[in-house]
PDB file of N, CA and C in Angstrom:
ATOM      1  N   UNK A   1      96.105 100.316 122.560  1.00  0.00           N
ATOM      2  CA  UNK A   1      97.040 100.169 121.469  1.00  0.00           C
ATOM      3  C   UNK A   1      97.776 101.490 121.239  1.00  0.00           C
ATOM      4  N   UNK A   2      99.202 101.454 120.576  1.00  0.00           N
ATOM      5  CA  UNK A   2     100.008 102.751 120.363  1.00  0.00           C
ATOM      6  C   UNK A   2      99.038 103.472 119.338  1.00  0.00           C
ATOM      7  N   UNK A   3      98.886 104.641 119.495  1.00  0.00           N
ATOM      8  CA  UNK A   3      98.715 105.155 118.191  1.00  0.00           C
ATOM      9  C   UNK A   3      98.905 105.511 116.975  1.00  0.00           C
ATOM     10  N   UNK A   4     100.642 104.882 117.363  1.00  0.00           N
ATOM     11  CA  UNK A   4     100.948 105.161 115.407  1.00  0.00           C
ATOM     12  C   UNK A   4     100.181 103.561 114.860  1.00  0.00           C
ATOM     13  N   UNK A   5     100.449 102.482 115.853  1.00  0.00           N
ATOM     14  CA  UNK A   5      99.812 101.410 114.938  1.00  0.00           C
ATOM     15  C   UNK A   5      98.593 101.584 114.383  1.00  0.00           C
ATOM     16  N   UNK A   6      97.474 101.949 115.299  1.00  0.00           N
ATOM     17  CA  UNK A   6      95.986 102.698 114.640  1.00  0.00           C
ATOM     18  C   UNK A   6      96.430 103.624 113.335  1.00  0.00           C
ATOM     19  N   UNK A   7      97.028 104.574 113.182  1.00  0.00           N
ATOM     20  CA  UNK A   7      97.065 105.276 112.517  1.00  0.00           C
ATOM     21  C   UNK A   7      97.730 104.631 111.196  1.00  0.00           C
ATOM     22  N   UNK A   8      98.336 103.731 111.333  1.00  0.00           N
ATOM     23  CA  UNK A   8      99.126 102.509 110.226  1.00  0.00           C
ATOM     24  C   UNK A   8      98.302 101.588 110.093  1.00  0.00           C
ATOM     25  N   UNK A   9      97.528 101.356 110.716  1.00  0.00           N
ATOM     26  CA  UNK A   9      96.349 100.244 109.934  1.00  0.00           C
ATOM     27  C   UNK A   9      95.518 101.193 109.055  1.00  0.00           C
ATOM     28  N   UNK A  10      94.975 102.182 110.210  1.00  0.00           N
ATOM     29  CA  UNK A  10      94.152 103.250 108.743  1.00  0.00           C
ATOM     30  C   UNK A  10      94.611 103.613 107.581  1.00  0.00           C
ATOM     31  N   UNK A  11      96.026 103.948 107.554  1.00  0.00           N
ATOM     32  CA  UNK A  11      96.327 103.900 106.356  1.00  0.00           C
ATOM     33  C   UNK A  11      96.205 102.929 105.238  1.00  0.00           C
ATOM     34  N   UNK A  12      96.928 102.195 106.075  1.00  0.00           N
ATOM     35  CA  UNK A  12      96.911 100.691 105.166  1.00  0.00           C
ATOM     36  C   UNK A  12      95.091 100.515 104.745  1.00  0.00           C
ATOM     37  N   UNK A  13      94.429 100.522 105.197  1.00  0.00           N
ATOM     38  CA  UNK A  13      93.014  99.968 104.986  1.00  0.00           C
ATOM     39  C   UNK A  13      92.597 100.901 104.282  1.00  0.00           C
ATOM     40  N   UNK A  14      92.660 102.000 104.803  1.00  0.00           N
ATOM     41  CA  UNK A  14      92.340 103.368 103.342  1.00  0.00           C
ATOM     42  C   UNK A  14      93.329 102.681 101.540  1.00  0.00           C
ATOM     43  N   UNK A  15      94.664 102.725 101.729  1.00  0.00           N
ATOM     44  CA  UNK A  15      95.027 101.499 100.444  1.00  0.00           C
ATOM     45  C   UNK A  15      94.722 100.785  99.776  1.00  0.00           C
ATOM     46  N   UNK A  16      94.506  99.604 100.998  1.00  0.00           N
ATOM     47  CA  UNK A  16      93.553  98.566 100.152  1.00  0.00           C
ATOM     48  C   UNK A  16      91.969  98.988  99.972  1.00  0.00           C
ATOM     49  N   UNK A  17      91.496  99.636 100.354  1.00  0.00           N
ATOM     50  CA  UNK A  17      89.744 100.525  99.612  1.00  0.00           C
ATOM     51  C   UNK A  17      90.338 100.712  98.536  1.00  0.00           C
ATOM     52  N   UNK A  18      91.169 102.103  98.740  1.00  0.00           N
ATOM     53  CA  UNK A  18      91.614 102.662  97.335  1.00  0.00           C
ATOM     54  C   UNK A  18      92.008 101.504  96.060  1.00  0.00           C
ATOM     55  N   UNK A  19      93.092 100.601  96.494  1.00  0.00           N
ATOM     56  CA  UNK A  19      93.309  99.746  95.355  1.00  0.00           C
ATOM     57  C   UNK A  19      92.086  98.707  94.819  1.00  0.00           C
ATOM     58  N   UNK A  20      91.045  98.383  95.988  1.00  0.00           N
ATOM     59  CA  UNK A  20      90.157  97.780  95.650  1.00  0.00           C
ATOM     60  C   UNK A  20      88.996  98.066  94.912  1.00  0.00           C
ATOM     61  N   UNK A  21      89.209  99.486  94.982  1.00  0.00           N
ATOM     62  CA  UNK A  21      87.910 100.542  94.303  1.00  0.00           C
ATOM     63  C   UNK A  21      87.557 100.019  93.119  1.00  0.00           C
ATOM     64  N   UNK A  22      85.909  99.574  92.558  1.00  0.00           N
ATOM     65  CA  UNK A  22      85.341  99.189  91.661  1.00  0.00           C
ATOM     66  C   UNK A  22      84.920 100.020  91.234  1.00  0.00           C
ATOM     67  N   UNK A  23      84.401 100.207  89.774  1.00  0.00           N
ATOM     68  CA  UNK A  23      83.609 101.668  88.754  1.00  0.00           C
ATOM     69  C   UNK A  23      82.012 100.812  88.489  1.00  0.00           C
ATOM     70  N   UNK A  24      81.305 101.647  88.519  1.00  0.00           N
ATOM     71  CA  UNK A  24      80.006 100.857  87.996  1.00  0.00           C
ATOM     72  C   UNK A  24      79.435 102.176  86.895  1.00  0.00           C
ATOM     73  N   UNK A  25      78.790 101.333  85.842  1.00  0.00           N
ATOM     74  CA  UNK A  25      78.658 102.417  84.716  1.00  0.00           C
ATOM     75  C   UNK A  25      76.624 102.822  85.622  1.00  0.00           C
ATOM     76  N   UNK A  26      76.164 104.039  85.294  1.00  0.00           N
ATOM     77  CA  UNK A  26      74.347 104.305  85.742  1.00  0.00           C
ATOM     78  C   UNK A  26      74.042 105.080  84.252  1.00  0.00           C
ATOM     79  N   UNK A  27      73.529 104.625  83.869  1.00  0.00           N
ATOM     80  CA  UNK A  27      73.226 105.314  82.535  1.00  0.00           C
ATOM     81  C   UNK A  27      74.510 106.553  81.656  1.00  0.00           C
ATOM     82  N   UNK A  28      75.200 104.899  81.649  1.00  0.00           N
ATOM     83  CA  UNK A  28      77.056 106.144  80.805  1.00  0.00           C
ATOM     84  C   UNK A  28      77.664 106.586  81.969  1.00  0.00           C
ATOM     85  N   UNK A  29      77.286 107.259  83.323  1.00  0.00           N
ATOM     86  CA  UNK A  29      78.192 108.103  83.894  1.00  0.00           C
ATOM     87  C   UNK A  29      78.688 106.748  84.503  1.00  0.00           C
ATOM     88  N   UNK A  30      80.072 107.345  84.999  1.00  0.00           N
ATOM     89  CA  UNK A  30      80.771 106.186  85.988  1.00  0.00           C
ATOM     90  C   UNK A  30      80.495 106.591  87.290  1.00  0.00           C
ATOM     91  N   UNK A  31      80.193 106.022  88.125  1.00  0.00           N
ATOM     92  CA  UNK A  31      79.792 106.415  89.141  1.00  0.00           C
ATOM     93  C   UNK A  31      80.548 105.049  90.760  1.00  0.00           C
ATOM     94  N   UNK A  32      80.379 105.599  91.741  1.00  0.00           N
ATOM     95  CA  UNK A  32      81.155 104.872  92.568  1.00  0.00           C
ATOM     96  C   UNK A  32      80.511 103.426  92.872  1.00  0.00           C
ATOM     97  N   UNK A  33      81.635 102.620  92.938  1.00  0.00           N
ATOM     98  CA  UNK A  33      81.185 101.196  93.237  1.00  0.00           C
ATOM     99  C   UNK A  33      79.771 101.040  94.286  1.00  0.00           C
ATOM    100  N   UNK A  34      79.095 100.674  94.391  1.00  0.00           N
ATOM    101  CA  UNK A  34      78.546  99.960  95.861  1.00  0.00           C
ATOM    102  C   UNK A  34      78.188  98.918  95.816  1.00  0.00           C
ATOM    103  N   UNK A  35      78.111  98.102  97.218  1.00  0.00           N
ATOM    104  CA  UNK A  35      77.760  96.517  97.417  1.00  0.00           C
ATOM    105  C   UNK A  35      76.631  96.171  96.970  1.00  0.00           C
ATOM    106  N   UNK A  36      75.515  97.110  96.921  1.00  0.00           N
ATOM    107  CA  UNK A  36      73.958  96.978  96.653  1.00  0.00           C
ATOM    108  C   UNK A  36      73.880  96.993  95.515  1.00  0.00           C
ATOM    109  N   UNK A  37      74.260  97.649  94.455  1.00  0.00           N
ATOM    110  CA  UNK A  37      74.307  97.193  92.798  1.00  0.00           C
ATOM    111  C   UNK A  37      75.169  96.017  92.634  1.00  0.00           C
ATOM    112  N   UNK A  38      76.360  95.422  93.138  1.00  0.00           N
ATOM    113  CA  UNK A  38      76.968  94.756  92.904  1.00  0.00           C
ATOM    114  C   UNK A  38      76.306  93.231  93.084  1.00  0.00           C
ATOM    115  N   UNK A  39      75.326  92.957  94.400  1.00  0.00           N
ATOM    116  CA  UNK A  39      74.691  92.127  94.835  1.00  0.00           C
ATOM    117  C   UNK A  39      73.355  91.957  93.792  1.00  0.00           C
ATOM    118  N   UNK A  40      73.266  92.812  93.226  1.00  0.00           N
ATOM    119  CA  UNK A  40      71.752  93.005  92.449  1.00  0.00           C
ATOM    120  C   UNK A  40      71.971  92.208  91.083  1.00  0.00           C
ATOM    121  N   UNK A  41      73.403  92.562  90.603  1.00  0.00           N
ATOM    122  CA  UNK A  41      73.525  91.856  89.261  1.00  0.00           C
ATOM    123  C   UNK A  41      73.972  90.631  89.770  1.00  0.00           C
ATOM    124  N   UNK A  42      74.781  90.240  90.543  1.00  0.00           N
ATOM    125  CA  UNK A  42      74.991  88.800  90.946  1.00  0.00           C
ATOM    126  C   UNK A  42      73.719  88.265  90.680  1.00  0.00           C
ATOM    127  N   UNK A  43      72.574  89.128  91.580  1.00  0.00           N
ATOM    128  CA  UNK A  43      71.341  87.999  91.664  1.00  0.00           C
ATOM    129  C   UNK A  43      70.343  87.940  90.353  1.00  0.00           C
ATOM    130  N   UNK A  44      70.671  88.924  89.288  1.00  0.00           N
ATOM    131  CA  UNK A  44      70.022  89.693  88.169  1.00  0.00           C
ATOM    132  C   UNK A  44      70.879  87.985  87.375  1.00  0.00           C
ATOM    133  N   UNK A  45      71.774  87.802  87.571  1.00  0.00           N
ATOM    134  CA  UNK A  45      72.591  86.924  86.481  1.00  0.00           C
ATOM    135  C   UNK A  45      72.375  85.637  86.842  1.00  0.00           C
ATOM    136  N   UNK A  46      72.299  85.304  88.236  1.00  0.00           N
ATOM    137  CA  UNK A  46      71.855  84.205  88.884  1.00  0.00           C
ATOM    138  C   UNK A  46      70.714  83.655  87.987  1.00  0.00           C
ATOM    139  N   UNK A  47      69.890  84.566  87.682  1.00  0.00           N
ATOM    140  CA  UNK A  47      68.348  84.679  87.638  1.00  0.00           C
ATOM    141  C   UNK A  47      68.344  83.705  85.670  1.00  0.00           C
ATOM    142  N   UNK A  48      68.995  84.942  85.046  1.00  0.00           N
ATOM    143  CA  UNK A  48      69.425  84.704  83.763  1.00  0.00           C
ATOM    144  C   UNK A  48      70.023  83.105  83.370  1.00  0.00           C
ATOM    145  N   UNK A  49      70.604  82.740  84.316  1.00  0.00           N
ATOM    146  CA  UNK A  49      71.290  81.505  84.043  1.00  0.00           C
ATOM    147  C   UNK A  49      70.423  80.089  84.303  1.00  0.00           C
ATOM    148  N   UNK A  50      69.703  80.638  85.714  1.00  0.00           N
ATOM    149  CA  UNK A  50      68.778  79.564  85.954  1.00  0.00           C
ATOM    150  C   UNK A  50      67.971  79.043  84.435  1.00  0.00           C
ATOM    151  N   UNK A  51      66.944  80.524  83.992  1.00  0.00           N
ATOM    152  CA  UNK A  51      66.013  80.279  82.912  1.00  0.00           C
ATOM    153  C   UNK A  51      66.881  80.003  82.270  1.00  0.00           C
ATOM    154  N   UNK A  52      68.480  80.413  81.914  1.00  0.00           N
ATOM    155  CA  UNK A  52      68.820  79.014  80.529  1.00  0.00           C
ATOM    156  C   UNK A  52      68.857  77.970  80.471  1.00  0.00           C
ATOM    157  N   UNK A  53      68.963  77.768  81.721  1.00  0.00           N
ATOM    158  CA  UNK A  53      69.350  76.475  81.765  1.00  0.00           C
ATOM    159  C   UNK A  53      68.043  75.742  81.818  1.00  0.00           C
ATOM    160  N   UNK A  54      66.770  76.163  82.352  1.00  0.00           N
ATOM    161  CA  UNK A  54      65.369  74.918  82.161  1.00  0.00           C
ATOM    162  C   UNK A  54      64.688  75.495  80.502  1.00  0.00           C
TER     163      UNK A  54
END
């Protein structure tokens, strides 16, 4: 492949990270998104909803 296209997708994909960037609060500080806390409360809420519901 040319290399400006590589170098134009990286950009572009560095962009969309950047615009996609999530904040997660750790005791008050803001601290950087990650998939592994994000997956944890999905399953933390999952959890919550089940027991309301029985």
């Amino acid at each position: 492949m040319n290399d400006l296209v590589l170098i134009r997708e990286k950009i572009n994909k560095a962009r969309r990270l950047n615009q996609a960037k999530l904040l997660a609060t750790k005791n008050g500080e803001v601290t950087p998104y990650k998939i592994s806390v994000f997956m944890k409360r999905i399953k933390q809420s999952q959890k919550d909803l089940k027991l309301q519901d029985s």
